[in-house]
C-alpha atoms as a PDB file:
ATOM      1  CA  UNK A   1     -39.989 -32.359 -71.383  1.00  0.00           C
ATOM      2  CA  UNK A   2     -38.100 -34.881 -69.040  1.00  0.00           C
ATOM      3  CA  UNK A   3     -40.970 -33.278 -66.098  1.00  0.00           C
ATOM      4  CA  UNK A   4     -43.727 -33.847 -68.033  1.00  0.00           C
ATOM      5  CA  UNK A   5     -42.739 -37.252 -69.175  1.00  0.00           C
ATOM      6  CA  UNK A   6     -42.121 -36.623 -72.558  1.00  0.00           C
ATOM      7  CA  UNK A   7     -38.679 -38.209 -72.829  1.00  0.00           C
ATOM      8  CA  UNK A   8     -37.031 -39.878 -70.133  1.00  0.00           C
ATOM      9  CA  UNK A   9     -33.472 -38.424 -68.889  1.00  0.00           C
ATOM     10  CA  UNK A  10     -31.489 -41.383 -71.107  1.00  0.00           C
ATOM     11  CA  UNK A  11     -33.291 -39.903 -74.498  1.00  0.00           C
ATOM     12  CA  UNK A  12     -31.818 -36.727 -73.661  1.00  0.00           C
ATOM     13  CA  UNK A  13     -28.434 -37.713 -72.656  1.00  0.00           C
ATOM     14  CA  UNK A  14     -28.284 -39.742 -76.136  1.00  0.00           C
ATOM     15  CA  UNK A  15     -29.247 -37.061 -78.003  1.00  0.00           C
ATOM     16  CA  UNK A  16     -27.320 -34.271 -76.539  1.00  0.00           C
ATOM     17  CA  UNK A  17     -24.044 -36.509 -76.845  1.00  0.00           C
ATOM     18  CA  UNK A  18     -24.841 -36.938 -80.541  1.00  0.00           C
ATOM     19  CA  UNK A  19     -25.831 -32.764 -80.800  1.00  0.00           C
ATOM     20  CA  UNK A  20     -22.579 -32.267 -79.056  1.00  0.00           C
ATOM     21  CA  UNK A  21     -20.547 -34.458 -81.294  1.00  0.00           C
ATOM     22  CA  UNK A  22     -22.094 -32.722 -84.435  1.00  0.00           C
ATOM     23  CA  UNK A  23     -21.916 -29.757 -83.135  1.00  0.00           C
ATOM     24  CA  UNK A  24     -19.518 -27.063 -85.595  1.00  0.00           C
ATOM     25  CA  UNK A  25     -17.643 -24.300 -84.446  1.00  0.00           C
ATOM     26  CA  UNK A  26     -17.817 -21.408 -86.665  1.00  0.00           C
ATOM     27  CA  UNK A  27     -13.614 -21.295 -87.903  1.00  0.00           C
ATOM     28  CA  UNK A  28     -14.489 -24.455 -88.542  1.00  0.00           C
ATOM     29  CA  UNK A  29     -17.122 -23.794 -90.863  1.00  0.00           C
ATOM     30  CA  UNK A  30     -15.733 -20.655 -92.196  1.00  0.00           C
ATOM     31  CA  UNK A  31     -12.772 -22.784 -93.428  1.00  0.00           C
ATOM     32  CA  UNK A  32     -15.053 -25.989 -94.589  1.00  0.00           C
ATOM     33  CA  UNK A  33     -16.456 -22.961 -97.139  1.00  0.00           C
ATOM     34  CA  UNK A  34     -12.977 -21.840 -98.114  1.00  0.00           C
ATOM     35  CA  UNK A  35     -13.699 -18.581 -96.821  1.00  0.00           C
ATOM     36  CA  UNK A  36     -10.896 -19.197 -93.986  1.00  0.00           C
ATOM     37  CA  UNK A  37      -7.415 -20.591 -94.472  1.00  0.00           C
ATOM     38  CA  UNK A  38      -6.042 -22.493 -91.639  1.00  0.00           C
ATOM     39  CA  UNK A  39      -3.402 -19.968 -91.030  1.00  0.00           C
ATOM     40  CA  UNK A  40      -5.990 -17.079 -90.964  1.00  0.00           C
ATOM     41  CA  UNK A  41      -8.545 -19.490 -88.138  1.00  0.00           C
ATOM     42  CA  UNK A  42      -5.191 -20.008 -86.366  1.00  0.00           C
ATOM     43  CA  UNK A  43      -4.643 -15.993 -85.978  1.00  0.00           C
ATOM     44  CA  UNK A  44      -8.053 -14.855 -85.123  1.00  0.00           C
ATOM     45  CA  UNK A  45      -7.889 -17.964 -82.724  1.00  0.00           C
ATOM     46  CA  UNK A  46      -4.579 -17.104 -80.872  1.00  0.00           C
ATOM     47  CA  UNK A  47      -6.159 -13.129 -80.687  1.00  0.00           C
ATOM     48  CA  UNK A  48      -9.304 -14.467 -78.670  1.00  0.00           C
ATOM     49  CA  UNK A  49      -7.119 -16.373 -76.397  1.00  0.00           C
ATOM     50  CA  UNK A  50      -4.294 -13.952 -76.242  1.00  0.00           C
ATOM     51  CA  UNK A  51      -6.292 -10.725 -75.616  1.00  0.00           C
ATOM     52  CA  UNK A  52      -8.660 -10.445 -72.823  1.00  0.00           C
ATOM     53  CA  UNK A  53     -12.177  -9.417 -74.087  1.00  0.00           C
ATOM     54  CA  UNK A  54     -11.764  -9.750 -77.593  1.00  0.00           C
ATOM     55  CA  UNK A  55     -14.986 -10.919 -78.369  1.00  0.00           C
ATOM     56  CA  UNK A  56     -16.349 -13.650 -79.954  1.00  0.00           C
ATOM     57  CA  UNK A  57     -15.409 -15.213 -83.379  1.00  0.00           C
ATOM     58  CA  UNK A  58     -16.910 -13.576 -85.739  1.00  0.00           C
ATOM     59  CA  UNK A  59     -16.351 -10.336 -84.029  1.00  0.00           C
ATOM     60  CA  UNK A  60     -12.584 -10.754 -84.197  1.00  0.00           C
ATOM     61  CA  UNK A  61     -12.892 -12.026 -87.627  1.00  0.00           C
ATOM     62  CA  UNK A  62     -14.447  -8.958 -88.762  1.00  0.00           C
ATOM     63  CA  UNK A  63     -12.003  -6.419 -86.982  1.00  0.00           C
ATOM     64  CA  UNK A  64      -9.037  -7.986 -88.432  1.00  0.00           C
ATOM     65  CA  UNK A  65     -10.949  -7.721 -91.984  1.00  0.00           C
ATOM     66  CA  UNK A  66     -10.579 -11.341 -92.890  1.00  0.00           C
ATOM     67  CA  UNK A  67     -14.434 -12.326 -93.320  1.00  0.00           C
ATOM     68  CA  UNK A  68     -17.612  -9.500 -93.338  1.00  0.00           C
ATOM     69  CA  UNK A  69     -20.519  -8.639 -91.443  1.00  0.00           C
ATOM     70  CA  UNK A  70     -22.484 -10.889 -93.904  1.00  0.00           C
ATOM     71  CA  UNK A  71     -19.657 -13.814 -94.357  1.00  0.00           C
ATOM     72  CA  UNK A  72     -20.327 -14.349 -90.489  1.00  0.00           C
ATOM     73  CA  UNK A  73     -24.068 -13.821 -90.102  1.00  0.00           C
ATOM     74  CA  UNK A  74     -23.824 -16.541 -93.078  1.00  0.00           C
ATOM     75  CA  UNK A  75     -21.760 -18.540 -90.747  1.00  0.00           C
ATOM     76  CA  UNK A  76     -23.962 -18.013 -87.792  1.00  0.00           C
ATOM     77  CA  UNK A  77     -26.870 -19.223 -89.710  1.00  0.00           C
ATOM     78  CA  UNK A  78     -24.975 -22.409 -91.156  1.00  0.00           C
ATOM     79  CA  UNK A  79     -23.985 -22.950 -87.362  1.00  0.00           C
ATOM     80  CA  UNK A  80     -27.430 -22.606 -86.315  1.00  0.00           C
ATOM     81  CA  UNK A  81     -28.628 -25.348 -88.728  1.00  0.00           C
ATOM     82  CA  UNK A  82     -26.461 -27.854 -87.304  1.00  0.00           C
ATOM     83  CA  UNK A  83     -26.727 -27.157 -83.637  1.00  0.00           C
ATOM     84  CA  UNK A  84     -30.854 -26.944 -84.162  1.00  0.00           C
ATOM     85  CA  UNK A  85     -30.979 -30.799 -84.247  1.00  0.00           C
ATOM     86  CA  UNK A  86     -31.835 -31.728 -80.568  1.00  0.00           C
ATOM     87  CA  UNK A  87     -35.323 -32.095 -81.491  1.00  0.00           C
ATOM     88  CA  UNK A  88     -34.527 -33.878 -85.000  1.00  0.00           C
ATOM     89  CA  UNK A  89     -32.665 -36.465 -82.845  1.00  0.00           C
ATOM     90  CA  UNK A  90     -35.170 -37.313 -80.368  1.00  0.00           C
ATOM     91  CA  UNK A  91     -37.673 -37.820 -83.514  1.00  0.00           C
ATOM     92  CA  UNK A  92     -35.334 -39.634 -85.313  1.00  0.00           C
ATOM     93  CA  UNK A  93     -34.942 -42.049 -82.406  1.00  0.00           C
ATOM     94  CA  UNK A  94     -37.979 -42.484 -81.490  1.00  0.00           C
ATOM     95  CA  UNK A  95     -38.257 -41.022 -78.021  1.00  0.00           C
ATOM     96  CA  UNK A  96     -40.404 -38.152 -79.540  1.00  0.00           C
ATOM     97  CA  UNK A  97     -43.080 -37.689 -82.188  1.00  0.00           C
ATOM     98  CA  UNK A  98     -42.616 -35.234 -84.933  1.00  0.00           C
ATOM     99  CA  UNK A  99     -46.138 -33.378 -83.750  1.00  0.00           C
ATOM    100  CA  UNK A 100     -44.882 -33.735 -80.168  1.00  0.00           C
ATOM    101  CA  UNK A 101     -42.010 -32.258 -80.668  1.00  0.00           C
ATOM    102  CA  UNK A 102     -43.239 -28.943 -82.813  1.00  0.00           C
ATOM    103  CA  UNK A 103     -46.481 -28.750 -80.061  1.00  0.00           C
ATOM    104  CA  UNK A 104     -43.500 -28.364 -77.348  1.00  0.00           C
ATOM    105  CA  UNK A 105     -41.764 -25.986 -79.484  1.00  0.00           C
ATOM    106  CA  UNK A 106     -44.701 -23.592 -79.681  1.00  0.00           C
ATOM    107  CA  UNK A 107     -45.204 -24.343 -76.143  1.00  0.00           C
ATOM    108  CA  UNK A 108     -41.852 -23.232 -75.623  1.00  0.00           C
ATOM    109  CA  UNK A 109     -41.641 -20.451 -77.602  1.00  0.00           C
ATOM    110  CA  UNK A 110     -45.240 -18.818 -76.065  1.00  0.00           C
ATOM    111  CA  UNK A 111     -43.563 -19.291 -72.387  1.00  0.00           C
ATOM    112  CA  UNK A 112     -40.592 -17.478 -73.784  1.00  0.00           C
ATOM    113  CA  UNK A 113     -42.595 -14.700 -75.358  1.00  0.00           C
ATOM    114  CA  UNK A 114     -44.586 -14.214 -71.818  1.00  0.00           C
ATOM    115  CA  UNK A 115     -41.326 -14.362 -69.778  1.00  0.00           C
ATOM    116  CA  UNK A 116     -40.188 -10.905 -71.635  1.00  0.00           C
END
């Protein structure tokens, strides 16, 4: 969008500091729901840092049977939510129209689609 002169490069920098500050890990959500203690984030945590290729999360999470296939894809979906407001920011601050921002979406999503 910044190459087409949509936004300008400071729009974007704004709102991917504020995405990044919003942004939620998923222990962190999985424990915000009560479906993770603190003690049981802090184990599946040390295991992804303490064994090489151990995956990802939710993928640890499940092996060591403290959350399910559906707790996480629940999780992933929350996540998703939150980290989906790029767009939502530039509206809200006015560097982007709501109908310019879901045009480029479709625009974006077609090029994707074509790329496969």
């Amino acid at each position: 969008m910044i190459e087409k002169n949509i936004i300008n490069r400071e729009d974007l920098d704004v709102a991917l500091k504020f995405q990044t500050e919003k942004s939620l890990r998923l222990g962190a959500l999985a424990v915000e729901d009560g479906l993770l203690s603190e003690q049981q984030l802090s184990a599946i945590m040390d295991r992804q840092r303490a064994v090489e290729d151990a995956g990802l999360f939710g993928e640890i999470a499940i092996n060591m049977q403290l959350l399910s296939i559906e707790k996480v894809n629940s999780l992933l979906n929350k996540q998703k939510e939150y980290d989906n407001i790029l767009g939502q920011i530039l509206v809200l601050s006015g560097a982007l129209s709501k109908s310019k921002k879901e045009e480029e979406l479709k625009r974006f999503h077609k090029q994707l689609e074509e790329d496969k």
